[in-house]
Protein backbone atom coordinates (compact mmCIF):
# COMPACT_ATOMS: atom_id res chain seq x y z
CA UNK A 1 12.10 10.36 -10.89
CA UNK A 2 8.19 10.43 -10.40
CA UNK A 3 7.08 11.47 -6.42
CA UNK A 4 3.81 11.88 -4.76
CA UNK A 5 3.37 14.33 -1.67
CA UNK A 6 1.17 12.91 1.06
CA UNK A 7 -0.16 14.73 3.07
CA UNK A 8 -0.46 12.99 6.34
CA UNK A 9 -3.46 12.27 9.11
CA UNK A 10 -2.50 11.60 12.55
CA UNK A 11 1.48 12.37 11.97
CA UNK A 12 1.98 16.31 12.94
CA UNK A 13 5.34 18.64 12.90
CA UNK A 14 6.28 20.77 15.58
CA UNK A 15 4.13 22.92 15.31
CA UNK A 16 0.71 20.63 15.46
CA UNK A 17 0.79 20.93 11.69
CA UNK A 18 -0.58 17.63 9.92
CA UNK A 19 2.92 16.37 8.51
CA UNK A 20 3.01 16.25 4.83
CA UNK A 21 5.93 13.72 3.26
CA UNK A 22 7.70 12.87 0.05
CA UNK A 23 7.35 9.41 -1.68
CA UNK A 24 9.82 8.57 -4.30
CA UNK A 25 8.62 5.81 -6.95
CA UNK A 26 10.59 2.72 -6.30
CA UNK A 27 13.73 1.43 -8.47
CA UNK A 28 14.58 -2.23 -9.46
CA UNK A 29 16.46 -2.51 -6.09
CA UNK A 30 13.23 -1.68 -3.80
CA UNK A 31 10.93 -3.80 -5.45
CA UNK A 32 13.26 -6.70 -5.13
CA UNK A 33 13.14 -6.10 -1.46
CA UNK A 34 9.85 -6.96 -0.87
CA UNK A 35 9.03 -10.56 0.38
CA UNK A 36 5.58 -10.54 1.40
CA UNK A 37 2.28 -8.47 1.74
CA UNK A 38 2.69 -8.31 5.54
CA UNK A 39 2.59 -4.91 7.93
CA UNK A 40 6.79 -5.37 8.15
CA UNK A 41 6.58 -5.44 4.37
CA UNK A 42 4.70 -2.77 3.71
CA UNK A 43 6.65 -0.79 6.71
CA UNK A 44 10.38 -1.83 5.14
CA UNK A 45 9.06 -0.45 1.42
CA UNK A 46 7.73 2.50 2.65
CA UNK A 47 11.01 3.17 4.76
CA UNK A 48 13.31 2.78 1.49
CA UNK A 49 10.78 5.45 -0.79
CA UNK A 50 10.10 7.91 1.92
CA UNK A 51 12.62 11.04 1.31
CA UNK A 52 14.02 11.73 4.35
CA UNK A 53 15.18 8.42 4.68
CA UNK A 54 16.16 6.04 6.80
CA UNK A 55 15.02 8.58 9.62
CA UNK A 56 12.20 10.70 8.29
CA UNK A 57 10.04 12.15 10.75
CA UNK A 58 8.00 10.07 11.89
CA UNK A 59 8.83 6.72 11.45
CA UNK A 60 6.70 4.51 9.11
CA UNK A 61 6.98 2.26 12.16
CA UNK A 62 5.27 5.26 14.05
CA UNK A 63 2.68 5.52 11.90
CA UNK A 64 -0.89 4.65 12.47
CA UNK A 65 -2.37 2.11 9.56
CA UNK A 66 -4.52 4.89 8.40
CA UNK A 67 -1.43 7.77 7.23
CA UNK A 68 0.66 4.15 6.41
CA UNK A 69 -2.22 3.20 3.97
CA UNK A 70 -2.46 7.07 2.53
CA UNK A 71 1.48 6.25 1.48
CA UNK A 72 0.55 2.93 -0.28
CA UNK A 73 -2.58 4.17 -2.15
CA UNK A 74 0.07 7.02 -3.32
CA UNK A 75 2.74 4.37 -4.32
CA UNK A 76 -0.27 2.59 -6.35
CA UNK A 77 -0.59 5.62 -7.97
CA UNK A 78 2.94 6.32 -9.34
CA UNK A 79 3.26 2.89 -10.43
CA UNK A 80 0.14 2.00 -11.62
CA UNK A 81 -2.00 5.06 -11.85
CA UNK A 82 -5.56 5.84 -9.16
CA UNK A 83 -7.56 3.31 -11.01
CA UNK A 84 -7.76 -0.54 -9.60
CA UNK A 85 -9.27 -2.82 -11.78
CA UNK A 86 -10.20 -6.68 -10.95
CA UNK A 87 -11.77 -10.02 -12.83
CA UNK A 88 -14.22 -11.31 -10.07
CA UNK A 89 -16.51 -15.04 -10.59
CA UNK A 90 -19.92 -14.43 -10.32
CA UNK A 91 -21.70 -17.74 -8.05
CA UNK A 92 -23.42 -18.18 -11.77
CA UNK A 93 -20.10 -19.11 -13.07
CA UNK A 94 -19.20 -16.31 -15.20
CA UNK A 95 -16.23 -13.56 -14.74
CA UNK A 96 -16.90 -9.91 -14.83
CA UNK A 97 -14.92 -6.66 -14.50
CA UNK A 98 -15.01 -4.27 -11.31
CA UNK A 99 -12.85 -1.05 -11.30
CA UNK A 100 -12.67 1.91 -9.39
CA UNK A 101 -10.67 4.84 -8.08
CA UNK A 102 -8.43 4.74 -4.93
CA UNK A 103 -9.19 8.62 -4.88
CA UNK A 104 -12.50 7.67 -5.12
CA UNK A 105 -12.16 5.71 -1.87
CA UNK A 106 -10.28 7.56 0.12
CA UNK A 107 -12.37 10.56 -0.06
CA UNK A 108 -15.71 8.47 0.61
CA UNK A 109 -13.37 7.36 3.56
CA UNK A 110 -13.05 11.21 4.70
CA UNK A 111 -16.56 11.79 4.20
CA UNK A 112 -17.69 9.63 6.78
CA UNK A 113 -14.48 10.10 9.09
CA UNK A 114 -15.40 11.85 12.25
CA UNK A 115 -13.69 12.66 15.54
CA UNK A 116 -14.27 11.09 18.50
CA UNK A 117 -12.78 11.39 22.09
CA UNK A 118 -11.14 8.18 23.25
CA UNK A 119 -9.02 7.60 26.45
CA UNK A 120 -6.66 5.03 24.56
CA UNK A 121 -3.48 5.64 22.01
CA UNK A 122 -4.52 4.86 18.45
CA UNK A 123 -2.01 1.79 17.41
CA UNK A 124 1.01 2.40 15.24
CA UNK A 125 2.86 -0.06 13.00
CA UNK A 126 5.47 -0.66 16.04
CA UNK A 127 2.33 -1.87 17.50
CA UNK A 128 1.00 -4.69 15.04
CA UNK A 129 4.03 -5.87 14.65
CA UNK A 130 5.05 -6.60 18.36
CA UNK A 131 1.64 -8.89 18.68
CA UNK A 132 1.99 -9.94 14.60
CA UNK A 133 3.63 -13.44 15.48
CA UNK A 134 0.44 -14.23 18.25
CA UNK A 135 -2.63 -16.25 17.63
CA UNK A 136 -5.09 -13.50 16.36
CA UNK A 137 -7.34 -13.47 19.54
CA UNK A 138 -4.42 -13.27 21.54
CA UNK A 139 -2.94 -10.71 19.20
CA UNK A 140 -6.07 -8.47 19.69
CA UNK A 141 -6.01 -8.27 23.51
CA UNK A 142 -2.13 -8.01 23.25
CA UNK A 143 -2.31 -4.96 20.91
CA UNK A 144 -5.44 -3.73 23.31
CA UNK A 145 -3.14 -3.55 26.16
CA UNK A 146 -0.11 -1.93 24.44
CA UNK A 147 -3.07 0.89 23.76
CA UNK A 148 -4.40 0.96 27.01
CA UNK A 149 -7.42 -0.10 25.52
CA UNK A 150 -10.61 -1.39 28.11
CA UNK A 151 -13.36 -2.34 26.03
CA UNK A 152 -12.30 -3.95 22.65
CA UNK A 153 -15.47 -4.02 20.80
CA UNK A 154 -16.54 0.16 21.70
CA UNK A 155 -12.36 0.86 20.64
CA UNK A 156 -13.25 -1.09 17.29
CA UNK A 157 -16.13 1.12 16.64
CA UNK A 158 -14.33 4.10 17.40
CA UNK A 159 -11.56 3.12 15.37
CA UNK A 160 -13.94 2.54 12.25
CA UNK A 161 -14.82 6.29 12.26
CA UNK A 162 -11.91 7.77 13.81
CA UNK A 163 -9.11 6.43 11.46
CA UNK A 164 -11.01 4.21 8.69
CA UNK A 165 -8.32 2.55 6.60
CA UNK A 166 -8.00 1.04 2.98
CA UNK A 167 -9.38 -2.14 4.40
CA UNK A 168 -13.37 -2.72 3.17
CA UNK A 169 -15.87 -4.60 1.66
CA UNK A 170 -17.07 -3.76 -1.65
CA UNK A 171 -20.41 -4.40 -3.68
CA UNK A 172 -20.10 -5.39 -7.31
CA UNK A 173 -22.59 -6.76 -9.50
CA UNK A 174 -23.10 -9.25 -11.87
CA UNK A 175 -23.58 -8.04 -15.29
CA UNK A 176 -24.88 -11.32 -16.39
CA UNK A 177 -27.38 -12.26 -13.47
CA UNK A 178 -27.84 -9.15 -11.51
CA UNK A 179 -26.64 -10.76 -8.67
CA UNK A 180 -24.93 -8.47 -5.90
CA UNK A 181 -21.85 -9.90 -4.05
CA UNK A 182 -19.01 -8.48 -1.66
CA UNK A 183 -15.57 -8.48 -2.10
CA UNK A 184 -12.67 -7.22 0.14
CA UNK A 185 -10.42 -4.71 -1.07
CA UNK A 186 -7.17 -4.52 1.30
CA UNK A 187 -4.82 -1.86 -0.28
CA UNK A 188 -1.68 -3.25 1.28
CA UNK A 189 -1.93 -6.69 0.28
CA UNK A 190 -3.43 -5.80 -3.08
CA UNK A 191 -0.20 -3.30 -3.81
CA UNK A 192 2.18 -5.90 -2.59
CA UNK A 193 0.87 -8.74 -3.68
CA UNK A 194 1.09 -6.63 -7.58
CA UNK A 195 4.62 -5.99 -6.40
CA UNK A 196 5.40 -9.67 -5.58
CA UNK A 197 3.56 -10.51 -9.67
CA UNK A 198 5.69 -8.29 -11.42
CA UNK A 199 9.04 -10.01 -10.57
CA UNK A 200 9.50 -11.64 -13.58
CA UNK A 201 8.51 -9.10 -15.65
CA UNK A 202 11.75 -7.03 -13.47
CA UNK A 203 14.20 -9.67 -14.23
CA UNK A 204 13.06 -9.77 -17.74
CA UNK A 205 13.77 -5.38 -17.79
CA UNK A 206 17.35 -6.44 -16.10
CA UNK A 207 18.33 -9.16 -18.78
CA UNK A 208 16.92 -7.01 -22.13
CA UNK A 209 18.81 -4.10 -20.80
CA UNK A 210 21.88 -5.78 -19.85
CA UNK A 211 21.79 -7.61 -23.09
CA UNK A 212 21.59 -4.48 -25.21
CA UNK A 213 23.43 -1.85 -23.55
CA UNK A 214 25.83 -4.27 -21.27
CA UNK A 215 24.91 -2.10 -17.82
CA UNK A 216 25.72 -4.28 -14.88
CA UNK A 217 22.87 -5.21 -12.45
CA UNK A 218 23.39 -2.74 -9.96
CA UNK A 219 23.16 -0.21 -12.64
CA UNK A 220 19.61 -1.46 -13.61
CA UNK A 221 18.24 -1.99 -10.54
CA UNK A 222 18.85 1.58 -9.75
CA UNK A 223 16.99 3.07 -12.36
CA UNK A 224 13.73 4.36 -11.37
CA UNK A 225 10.96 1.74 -11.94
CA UNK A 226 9.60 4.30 -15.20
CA UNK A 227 12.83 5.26 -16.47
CA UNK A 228 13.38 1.00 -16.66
CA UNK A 229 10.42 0.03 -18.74
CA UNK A 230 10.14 3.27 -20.52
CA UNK A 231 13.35 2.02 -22.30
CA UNK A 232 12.77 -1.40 -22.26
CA UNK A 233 10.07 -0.47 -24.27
CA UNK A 234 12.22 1.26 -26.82
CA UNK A 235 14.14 -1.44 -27.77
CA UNK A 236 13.14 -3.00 -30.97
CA UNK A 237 12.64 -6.75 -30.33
CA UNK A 238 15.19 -7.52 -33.66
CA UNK A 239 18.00 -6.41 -31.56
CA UNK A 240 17.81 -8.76 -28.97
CA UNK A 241 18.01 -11.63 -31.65
């Protein structure tokens, strides 16, 4: 089974030491689990492919967006490799390719990281989710006062600097016209949103594995997401005729 070490932001051991964690890549039974590309989502995943599991230290629900979206961009990696790759529509009409490298991001994210002094608690994922169910303006003052936060727009800036996350606006360019347009790149939604896609392609895995070697479910589903298509992908297609 593939794993990633992460090496971890904001999250320290006893000893002040930025925390460093395992992730596992996921089996048939973890990507089943997911059922949306929300913060819970992406916080119940994390919790199941995290060694250490279901208590490692800290929490995923005690973890601030930025260290939660260093675990994702690492799952993206042992699934699908560093490099995104996306069909936007050019306002001219025509499609055109944009790729780049999650590595690529995070350390132009570093780069331009710097510390700041701030009287308020940067939010964790216990945080989002208790104010996740308000209206969004209400939301934002909710999760303001849960910080101790005064001024919301200053704590936004700070926040932008301090602990930047896989959350931004990207410039691509038309090969065609030349034109110059923004798009949003949000790593969790983007990873489980991919999850969510591949479903089909899971339950087709389960039933051309079942079919040729008569495994039960459960013994499918446990198999590590590589070690399933690696031999789906041996089996000649003549044997499943």
């Amino acid at each position: 089974m593939r794993t990633e070490r992460v090496v971890l932001q904001f999250a320290r051991d006893a000893q002040g030491e930025a925390l460093s964690l395992t992730l596992r890549e996921p089996c048939g039974q973890d990507e089943l689990s997911v059922l949306g590309v929300d913060t819970l989502s992406a916080v119940e995943l994390l919790d199941r492919l995290v060694e250490g599991t279901p208590h490692p230290n800290p929490p995923v629900l005690q973890m601030v967006a930025r260290d939660r979206d260093a675990l994702l961009a690492a799952l993206h990696r042992l699934c699908w490799g560093d490099r995104i790759e996306a069909t936007l529509r050019c306002p001219c009409g025509e499609p055109f390719d944009m790729d780049f490298r999650l590595s690529d991001l995070q350390k132009q994210l570093r780069e331009n990281q710097q510390d700041m002094e701030h009287p308020w608690r940067v939010p964790v994922a216990e945080d989002e989710l208790a104010v996740a169910a308000l209206p969004a303006k209400e939301a934002v003052r909710a999760l303001a006062r849960r910080c101790g936060v005064d001024d919301l727009e200053a704590a936004a800036q700070c926040l932008d600097v301090l602990a930047p996350i896989l959350d931004v606006d990207l410039q691509a360019t038309c090969p065609e016209c030349g034109r110059s347009q923004s798009t949003r790149f949000d790593v969790q939604s983007y990873l489980l949103q991919r999850v969510l896609g591949e479903r089909e392609n899971l339950l087709d895995d389960v039933h051309i594995l079942a079919s040729c070697y008569g495994w039960s479910l459960g013994e499918i589903l446990d198999l590590p997401r590589g070690t399933r298509q690696s031999l789906v992908r041996r089996i000649p297609d003549g044997r499943l005729a």
